[in-house]
Each structure stands twice: as C-alpha cells, then as structure tokens.
PDB file of N, CA and C in Angstrom:
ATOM      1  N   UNK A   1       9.083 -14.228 -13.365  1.00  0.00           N
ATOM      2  CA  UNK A   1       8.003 -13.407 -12.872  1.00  0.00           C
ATOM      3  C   UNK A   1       8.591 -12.315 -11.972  1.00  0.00           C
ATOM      4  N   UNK A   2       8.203 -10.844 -12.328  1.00  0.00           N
ATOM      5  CA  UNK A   2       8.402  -9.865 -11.297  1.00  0.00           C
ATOM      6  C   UNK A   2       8.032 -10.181 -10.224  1.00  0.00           C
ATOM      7  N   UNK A   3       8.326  -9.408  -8.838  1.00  0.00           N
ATOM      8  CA  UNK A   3       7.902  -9.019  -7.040  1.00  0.00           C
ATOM      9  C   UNK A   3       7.313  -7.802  -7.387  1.00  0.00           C
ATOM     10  N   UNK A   4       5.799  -7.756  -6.757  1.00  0.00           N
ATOM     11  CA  UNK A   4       5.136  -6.516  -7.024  1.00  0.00           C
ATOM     12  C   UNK A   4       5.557  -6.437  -5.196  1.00  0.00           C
ATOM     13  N   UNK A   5       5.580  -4.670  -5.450  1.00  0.00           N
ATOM     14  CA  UNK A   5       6.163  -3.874  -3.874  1.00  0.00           C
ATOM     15  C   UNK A   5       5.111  -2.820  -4.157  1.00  0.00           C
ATOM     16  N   UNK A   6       4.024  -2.691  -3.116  1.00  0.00           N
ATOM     17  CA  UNK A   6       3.114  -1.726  -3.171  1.00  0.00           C
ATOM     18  C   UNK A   6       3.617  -0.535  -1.806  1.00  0.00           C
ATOM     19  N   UNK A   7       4.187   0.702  -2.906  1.00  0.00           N
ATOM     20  CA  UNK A   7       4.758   1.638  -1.569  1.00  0.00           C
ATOM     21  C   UNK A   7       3.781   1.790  -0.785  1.00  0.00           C
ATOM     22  N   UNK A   8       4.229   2.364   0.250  1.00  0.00           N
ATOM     23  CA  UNK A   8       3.373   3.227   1.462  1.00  0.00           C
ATOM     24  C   UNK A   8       2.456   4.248   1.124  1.00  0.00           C
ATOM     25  N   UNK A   9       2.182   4.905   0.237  1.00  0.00           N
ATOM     26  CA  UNK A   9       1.886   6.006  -0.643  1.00  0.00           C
ATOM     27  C   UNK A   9       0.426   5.505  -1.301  1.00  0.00           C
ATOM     28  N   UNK A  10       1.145   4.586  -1.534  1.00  0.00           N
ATOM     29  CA  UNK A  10      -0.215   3.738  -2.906  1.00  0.00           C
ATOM     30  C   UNK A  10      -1.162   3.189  -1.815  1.00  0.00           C
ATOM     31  N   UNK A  11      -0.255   2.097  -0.782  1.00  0.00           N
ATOM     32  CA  UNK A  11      -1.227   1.514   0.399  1.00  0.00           C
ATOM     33  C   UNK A  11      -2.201   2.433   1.003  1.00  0.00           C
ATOM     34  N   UNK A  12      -1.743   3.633   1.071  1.00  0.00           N
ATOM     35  CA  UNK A  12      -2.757   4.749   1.787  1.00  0.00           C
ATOM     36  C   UNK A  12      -3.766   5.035   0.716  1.00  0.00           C
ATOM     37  N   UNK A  13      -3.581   5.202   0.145  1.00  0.00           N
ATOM     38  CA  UNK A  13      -4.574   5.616  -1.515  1.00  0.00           C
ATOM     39  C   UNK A  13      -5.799   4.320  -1.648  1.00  0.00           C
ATOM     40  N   UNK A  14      -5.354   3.213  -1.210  1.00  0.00           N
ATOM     41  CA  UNK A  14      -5.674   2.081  -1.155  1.00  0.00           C
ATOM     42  C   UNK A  14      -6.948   1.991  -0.085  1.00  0.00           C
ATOM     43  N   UNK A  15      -6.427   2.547   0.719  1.00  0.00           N
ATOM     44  CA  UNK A  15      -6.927   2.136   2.469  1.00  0.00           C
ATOM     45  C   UNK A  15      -8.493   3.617   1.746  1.00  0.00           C
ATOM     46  N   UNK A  16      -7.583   4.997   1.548  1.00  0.00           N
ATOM     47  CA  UNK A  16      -8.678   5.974   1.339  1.00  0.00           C
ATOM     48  C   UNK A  16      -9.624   5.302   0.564  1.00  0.00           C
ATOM     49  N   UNK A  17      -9.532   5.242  -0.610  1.00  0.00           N
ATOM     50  CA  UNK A  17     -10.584   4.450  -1.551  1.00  0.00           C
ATOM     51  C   UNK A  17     -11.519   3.524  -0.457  1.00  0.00           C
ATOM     52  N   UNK A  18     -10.951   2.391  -0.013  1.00  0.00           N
ATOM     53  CA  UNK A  18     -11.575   1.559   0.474  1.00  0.00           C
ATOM     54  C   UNK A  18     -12.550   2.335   1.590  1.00  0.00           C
ATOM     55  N   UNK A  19     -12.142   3.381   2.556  1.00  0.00           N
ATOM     56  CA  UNK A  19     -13.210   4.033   3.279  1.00  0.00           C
ATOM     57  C   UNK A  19     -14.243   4.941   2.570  1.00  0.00           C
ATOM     58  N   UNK A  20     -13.934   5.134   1.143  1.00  0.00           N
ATOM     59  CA  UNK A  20     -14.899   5.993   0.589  1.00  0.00           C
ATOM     60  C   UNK A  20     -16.233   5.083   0.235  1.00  0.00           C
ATOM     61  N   UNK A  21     -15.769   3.792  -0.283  1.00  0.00           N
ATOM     62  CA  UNK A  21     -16.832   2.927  -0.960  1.00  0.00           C
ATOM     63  C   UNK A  21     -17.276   2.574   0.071  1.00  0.00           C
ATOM     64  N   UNK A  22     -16.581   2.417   1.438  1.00  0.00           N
ATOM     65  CA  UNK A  22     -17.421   1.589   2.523  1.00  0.00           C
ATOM     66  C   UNK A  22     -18.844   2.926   2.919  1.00  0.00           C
ATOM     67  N   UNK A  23     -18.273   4.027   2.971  1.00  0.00           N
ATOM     68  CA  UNK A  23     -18.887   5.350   3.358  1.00  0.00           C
ATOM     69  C   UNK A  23     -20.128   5.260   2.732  1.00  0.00           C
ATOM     70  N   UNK A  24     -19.637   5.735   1.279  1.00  0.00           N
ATOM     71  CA  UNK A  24     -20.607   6.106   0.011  1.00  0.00           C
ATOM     72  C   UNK A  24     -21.417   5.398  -0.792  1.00  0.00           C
ATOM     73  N   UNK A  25     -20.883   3.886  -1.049  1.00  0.00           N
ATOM     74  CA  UNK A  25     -21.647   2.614  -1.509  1.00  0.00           C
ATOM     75  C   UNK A  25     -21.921   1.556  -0.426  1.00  0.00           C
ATOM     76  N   UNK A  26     -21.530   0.403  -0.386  1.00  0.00           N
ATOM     77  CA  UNK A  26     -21.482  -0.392   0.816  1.00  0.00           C
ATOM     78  C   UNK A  26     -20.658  -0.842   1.379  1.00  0.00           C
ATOM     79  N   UNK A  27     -20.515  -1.645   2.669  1.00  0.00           N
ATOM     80  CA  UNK A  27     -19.325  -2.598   2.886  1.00  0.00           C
ATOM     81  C   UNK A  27     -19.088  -3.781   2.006  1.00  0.00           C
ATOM     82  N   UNK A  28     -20.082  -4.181   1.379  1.00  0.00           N
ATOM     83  CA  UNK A  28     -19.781  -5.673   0.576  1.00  0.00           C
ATOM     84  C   UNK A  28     -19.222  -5.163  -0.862  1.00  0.00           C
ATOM     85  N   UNK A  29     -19.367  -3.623  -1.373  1.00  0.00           N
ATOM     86  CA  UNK A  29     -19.029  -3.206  -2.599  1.00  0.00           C
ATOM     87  C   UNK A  29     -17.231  -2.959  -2.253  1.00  0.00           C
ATOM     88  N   UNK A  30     -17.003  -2.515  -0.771  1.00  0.00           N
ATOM     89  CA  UNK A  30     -16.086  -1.769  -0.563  1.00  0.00           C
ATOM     90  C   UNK A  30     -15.294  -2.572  -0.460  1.00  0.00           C
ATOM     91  N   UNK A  31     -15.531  -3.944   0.019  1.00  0.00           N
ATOM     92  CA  UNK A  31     -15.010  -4.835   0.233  1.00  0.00           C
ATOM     93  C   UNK A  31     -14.178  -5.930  -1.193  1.00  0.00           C
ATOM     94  N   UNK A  32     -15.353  -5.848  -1.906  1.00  0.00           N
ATOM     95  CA  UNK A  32     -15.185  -6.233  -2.801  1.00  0.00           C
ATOM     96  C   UNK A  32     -13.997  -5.622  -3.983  1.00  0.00           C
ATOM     97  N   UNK A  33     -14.002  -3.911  -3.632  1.00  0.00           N
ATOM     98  CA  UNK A  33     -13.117  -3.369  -4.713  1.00  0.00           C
ATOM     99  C   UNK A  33     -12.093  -3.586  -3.972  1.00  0.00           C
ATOM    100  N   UNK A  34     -11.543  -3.874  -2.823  1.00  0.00           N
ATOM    101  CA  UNK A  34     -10.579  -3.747  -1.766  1.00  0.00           C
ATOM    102  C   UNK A  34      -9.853  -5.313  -2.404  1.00  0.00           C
ATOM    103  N   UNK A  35     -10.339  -5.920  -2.263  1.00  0.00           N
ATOM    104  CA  UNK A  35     -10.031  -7.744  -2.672  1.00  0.00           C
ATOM    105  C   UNK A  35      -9.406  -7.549  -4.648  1.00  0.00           C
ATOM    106  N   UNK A  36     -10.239  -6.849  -5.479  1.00  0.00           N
ATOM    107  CA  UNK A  36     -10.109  -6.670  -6.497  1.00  0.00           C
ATOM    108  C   UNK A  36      -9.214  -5.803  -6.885  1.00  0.00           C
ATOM    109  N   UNK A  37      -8.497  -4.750  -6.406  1.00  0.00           N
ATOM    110  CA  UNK A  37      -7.778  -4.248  -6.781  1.00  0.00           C
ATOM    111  C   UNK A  37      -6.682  -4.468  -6.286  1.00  0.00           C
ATOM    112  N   UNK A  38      -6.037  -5.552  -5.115  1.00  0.00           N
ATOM    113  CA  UNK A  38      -5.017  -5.949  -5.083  1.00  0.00           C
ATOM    114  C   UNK A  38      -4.955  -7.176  -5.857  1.00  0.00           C
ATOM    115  N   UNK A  39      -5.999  -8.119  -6.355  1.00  0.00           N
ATOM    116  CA  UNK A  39      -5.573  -8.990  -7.333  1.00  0.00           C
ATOM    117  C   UNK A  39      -5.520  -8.303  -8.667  1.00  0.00           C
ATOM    118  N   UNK A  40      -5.794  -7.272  -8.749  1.00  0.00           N
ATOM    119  CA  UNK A  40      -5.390  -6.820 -10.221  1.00  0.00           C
ATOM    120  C   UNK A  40      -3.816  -6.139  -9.988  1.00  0.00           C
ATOM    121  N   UNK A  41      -3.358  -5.840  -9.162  1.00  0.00           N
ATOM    122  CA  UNK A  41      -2.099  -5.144  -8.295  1.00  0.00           C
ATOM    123  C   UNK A  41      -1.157  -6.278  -9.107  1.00  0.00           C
ATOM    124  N   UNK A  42      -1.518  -7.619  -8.217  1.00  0.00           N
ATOM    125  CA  UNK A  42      -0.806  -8.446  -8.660  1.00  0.00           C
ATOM    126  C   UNK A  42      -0.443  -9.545  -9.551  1.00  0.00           C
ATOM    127  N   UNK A  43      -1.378  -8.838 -10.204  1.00  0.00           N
ATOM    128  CA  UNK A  43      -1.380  -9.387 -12.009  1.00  0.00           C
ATOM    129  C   UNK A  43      -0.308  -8.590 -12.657  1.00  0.00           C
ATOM    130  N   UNK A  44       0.483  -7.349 -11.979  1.00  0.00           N
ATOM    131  CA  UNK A  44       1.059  -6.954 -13.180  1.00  0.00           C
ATOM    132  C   UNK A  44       2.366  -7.799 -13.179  1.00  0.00           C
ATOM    133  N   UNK A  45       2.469  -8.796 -12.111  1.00  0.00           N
ATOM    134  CA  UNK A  45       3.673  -9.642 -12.288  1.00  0.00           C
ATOM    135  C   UNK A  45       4.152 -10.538 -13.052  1.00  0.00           C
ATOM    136  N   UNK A  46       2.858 -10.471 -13.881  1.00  0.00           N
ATOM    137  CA  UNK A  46       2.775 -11.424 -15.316  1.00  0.00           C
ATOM    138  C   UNK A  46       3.121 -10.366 -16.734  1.00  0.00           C
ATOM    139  N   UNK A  47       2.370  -8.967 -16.227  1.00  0.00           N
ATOM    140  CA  UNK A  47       1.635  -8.119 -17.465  1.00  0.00           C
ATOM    141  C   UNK A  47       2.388  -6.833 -17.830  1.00  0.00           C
ATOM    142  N   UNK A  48       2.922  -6.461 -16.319  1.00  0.00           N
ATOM    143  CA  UNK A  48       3.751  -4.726 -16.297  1.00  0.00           C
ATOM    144  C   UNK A  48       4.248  -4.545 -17.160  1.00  0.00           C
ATOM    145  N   UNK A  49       5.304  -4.985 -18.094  1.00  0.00           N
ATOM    146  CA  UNK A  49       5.838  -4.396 -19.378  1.00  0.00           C
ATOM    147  C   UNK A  49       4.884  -3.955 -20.412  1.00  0.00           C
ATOM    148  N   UNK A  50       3.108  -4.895 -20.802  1.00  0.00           N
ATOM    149  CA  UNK A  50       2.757  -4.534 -21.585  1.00  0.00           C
ATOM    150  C   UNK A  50       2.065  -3.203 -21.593  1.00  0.00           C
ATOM    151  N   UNK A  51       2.162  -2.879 -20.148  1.00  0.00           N
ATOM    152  CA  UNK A  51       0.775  -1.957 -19.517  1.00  0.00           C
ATOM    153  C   UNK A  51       2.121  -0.523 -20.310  1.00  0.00           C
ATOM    154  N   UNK A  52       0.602   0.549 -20.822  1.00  0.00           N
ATOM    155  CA  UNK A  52       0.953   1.944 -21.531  1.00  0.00           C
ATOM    156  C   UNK A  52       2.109   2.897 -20.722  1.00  0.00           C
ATOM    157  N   UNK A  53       2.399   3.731 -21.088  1.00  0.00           N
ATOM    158  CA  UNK A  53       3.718   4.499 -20.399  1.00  0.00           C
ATOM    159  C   UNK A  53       2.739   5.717 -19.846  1.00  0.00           C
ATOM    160  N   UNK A  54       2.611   6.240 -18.851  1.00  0.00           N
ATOM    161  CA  UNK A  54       1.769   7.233 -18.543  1.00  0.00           C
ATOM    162  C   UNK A  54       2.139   8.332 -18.770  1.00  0.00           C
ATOM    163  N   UNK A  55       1.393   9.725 -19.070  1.00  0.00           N
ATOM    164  CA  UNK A  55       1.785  10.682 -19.551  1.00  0.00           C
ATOM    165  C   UNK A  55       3.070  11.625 -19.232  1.00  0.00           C
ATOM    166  N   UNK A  56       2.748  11.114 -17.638  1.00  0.00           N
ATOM    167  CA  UNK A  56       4.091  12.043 -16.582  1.00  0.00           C
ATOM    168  C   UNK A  56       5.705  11.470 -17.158  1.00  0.00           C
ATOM    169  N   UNK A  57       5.547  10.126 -17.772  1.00  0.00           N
ATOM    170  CA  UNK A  57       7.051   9.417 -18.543  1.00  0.00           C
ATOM    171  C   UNK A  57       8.045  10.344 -19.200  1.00  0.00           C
ATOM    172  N   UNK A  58       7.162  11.014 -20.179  1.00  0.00           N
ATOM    173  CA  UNK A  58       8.417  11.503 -20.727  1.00  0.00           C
ATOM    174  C   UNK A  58       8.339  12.981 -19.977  1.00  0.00           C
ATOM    175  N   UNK A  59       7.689  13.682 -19.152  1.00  0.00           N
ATOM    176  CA  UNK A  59       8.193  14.703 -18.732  1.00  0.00           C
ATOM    177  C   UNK A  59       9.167  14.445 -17.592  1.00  0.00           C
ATOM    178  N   UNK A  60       9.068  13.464 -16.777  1.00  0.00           N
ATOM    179  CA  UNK A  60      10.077  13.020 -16.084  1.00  0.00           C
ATOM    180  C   UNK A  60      11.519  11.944 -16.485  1.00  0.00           C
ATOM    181  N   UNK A  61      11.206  11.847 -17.660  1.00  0.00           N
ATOM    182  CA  UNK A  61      12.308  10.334 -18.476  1.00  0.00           C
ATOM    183  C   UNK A  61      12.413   9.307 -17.991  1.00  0.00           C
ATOM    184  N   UNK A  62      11.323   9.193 -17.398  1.00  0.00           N
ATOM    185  CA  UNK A  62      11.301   7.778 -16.657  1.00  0.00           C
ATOM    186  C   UNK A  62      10.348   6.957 -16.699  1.00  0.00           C
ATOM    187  N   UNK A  63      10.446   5.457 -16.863  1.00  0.00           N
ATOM    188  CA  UNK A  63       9.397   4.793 -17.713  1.00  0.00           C
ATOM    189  C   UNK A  63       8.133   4.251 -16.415  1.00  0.00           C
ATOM    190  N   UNK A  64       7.419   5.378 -16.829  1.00  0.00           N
ATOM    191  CA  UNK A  64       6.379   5.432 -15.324  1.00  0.00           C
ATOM    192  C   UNK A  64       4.991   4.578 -16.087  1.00  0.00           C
ATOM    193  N   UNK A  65       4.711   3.742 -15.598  1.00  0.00           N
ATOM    194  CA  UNK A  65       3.015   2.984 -16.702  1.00  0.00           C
ATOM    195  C   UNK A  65       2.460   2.751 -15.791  1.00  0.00           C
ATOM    196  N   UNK A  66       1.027   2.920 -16.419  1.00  0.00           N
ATOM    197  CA  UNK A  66       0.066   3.109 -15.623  1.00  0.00           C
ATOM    198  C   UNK A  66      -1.278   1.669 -15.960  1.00  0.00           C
ATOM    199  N   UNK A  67      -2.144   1.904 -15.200  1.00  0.00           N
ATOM    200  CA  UNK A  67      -3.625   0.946 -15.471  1.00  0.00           C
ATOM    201  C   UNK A  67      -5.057   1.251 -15.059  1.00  0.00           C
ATOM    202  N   UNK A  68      -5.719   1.253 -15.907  1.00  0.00           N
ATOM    203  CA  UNK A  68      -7.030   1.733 -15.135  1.00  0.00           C
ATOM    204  C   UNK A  68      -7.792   0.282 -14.457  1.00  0.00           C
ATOM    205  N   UNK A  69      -8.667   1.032 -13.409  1.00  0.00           N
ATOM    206  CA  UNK A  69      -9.301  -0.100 -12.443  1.00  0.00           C
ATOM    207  C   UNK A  69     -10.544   0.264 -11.940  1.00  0.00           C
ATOM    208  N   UNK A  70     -11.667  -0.358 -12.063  1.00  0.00           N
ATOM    209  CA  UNK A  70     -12.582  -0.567 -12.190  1.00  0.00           C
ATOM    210  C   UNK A  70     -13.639  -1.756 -11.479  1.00  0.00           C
ATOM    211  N   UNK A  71     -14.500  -2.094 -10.687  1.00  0.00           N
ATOM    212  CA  UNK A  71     -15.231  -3.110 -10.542  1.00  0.00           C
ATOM    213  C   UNK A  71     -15.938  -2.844 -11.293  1.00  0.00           C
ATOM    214  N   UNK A  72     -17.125  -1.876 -11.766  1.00  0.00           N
ATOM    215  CA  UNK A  72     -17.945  -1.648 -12.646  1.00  0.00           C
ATOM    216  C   UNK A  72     -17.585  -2.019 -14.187  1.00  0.00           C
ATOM    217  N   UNK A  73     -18.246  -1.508 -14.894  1.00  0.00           N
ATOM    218  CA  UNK A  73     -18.179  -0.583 -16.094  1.00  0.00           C
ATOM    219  C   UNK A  73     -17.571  -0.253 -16.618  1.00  0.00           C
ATOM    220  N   UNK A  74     -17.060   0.929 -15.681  1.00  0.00           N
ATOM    221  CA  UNK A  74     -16.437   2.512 -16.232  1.00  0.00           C
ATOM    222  C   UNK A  74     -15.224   2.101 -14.902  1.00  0.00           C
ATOM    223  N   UNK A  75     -13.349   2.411 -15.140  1.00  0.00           N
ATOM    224  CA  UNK A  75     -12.590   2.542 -14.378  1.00  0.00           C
ATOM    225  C   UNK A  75     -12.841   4.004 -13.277  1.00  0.00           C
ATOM    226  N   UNK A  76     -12.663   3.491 -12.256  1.00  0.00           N
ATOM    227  CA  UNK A  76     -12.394   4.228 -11.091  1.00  0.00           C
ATOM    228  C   UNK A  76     -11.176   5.185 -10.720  1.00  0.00           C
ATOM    229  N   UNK A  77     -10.470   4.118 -10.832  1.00  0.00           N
ATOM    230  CA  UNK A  77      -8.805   4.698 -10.509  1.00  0.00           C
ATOM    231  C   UNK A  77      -8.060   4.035 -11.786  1.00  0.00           C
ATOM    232  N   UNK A  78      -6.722   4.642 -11.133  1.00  0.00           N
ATOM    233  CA  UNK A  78      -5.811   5.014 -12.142  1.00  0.00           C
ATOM    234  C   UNK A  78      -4.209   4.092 -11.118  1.00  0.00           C
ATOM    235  N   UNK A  79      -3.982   3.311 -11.792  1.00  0.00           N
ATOM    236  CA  UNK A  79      -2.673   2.367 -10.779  1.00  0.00           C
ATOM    237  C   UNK A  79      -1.468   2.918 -11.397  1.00  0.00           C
ATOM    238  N   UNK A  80      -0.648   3.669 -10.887  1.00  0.00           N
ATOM    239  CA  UNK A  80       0.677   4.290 -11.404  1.00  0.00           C
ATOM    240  C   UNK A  80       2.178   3.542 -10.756  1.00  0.00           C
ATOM    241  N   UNK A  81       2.966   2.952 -11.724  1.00  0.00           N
ATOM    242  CA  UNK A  81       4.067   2.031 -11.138  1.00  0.00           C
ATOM    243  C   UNK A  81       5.415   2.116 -11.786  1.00  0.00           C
ATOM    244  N   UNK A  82       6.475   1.712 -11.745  1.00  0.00           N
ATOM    245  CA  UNK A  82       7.513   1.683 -12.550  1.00  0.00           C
ATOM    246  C   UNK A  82       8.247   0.072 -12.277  1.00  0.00           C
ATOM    247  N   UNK A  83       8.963   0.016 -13.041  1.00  0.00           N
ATOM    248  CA  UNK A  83       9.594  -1.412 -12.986  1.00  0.00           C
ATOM    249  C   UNK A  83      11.079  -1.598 -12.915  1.00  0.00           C
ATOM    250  N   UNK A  84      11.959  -1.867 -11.995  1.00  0.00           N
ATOM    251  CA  UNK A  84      12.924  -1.658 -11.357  1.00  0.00           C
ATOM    252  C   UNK A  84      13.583  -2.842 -11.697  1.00  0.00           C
ATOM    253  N   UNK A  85      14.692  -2.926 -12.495  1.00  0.00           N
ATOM    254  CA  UNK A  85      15.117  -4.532 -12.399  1.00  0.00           C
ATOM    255  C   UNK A  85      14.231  -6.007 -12.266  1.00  0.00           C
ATOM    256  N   UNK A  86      13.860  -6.218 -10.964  1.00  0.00           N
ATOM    257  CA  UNK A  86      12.769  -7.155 -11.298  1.00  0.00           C
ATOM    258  C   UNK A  86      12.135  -7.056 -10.202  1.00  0.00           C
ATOM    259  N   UNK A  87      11.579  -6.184  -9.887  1.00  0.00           N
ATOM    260  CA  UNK A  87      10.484  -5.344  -9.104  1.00  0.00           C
ATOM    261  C   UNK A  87       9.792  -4.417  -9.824  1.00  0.00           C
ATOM    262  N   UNK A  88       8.429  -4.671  -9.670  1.00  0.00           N
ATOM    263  CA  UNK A  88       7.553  -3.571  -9.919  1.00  0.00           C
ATOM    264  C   UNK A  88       6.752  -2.888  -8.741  1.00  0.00           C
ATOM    265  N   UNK A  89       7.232  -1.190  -8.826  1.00  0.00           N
ATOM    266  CA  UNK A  89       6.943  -0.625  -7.474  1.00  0.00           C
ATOM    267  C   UNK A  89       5.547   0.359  -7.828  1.00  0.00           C
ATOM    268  N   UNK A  90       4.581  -0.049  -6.690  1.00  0.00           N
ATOM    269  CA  UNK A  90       3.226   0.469  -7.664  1.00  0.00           C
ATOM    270  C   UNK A  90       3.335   1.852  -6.592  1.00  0.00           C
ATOM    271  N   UNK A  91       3.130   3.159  -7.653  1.00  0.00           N
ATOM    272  CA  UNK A  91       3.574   4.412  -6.668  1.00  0.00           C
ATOM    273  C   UNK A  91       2.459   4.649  -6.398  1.00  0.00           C
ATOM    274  N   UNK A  92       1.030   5.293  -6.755  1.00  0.00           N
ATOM    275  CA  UNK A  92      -0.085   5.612  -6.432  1.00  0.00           C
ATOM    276  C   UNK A  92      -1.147   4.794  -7.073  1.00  0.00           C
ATOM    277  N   UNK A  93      -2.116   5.254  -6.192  1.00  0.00           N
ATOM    278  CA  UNK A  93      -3.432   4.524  -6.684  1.00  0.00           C
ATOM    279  C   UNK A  93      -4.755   5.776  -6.816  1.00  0.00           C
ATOM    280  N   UNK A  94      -4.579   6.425  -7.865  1.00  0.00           N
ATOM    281  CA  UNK A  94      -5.702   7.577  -7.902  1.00  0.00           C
ATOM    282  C   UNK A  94      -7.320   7.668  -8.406  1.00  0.00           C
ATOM    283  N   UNK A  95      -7.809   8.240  -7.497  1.00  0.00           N
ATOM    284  CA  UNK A  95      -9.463   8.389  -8.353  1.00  0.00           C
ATOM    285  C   UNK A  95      -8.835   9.054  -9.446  1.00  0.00           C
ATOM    286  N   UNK A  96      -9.912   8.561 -10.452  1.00  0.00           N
ATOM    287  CA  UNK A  96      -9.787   9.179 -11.801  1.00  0.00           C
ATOM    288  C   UNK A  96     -10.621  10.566 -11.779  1.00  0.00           C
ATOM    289  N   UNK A  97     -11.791  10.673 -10.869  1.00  0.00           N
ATOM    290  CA  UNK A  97     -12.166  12.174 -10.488  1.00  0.00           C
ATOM    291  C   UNK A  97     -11.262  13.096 -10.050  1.00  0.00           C
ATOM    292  N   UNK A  98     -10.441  12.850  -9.622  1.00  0.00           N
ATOM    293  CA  UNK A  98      -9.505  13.948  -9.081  1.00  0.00           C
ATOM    294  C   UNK A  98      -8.667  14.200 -10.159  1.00  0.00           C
ATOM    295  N   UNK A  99      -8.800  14.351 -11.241  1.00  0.00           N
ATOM    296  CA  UNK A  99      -7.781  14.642 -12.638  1.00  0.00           C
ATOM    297  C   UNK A  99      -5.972  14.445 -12.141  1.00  0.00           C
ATOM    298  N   UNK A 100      -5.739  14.876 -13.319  1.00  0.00           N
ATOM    299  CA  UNK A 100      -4.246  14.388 -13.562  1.00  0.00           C
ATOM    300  C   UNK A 100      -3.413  15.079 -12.329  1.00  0.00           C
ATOM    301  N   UNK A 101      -2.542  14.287 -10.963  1.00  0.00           N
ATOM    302  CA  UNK A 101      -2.258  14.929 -10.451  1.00  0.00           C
ATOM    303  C   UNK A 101      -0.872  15.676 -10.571  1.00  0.00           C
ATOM    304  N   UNK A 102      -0.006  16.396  -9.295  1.00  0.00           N
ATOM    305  CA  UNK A 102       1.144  16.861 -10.109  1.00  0.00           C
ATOM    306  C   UNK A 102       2.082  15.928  -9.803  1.00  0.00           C
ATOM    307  N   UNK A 103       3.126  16.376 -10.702  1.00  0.00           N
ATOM    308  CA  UNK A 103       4.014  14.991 -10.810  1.00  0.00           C
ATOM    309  C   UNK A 103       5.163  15.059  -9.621  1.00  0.00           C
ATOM    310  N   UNK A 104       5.068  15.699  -8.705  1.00  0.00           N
ATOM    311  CA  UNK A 104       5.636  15.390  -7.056  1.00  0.00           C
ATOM    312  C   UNK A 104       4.826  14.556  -5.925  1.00  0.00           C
ATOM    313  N   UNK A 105       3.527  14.597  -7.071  1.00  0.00           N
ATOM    314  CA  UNK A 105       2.502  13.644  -6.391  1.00  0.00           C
ATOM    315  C   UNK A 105       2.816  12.296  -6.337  1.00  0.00           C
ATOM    316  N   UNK A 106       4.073  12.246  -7.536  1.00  0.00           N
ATOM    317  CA  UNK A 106       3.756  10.682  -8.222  1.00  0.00           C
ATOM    318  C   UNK A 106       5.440  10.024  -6.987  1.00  0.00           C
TER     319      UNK A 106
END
C-alpha cells in the first residue's frame, strides 16, 4: 500500500473549500464534504495507479492523475496528484468552476 502526503498547497485548497460550503451551504454539509474528501484522499492508497492521467501529463511529461469529487451528484472538485516511488503526493484540490488552471498552478 502507498503513503498518501497531502502538500501544503492542496491542504489550503482543502481548508478554502471547506469555508466556502460552511459560508454558502451549511456547517453540517461543510462538514461533511471536509470528512469526505479526505477519506476519498485516502483511498487512493489502494487505487492511484488506476486513477486517469490528467491533461497537464503530457504537456509537462510527467505522470500527473487526477479524480473528481463530489458529495452530491455532480463532482465539485478536481484532486490532482502524482505518485513518487511509494508515495502519492496529492498537489491541488480544485473547484471544477474555476476551469482548467495554469500548469504553475499545479
């Protein structure tokens, strides 16, 4: 089994999200995606190889994969990571409203 390492980068992305839903929906929703998206975080310690190569991969040559995330329905965000020997380092955690960002973002 991989060590999932959630950078500093992603944790903040993490923390933002979580004040938006507390803001904009509720605390028990906000709460709830907050709990849910680090157990989906750390599911990829089973899953990361199968998860898709994200688009930024081959413009950078580097095997960057991604996951969509969701409590609802419809995914929210977008979990962007790479896999390091036997670490998987999750780089951002993006609204999917904010479109594709640039790849100094990543």
């Amino acid at each position: 089994m991989l060590t999932v390492v959630i950078m500093p980068i992603a944790e903040a992305d993490i923390g933002e999200a979580y004040e938006w839903w507390h803001e904009h929906r509720s605390a028990e929703q906000a709460q709830r995606w907050y709990q849910e998206i680090y157990l989906a975080i750390q599911g990829l310690s089973e899953s990361a190889a199968r998860r898709p190569l994200s688009p930024e991969a081959a413009k950078l040559c580097v095997d960057i994969r991604e996951f969509y995330f969701g409590i609802g329905t419809y995914p929210t965000h977008r979990v962007v990571f790479i896999i390091e020997n036997a670490t998987i380092k999750v780089l951002r955690v993006l609204h999917l409203s904010r479109g594709r960002r640039q790849l100094s973002d990543l």
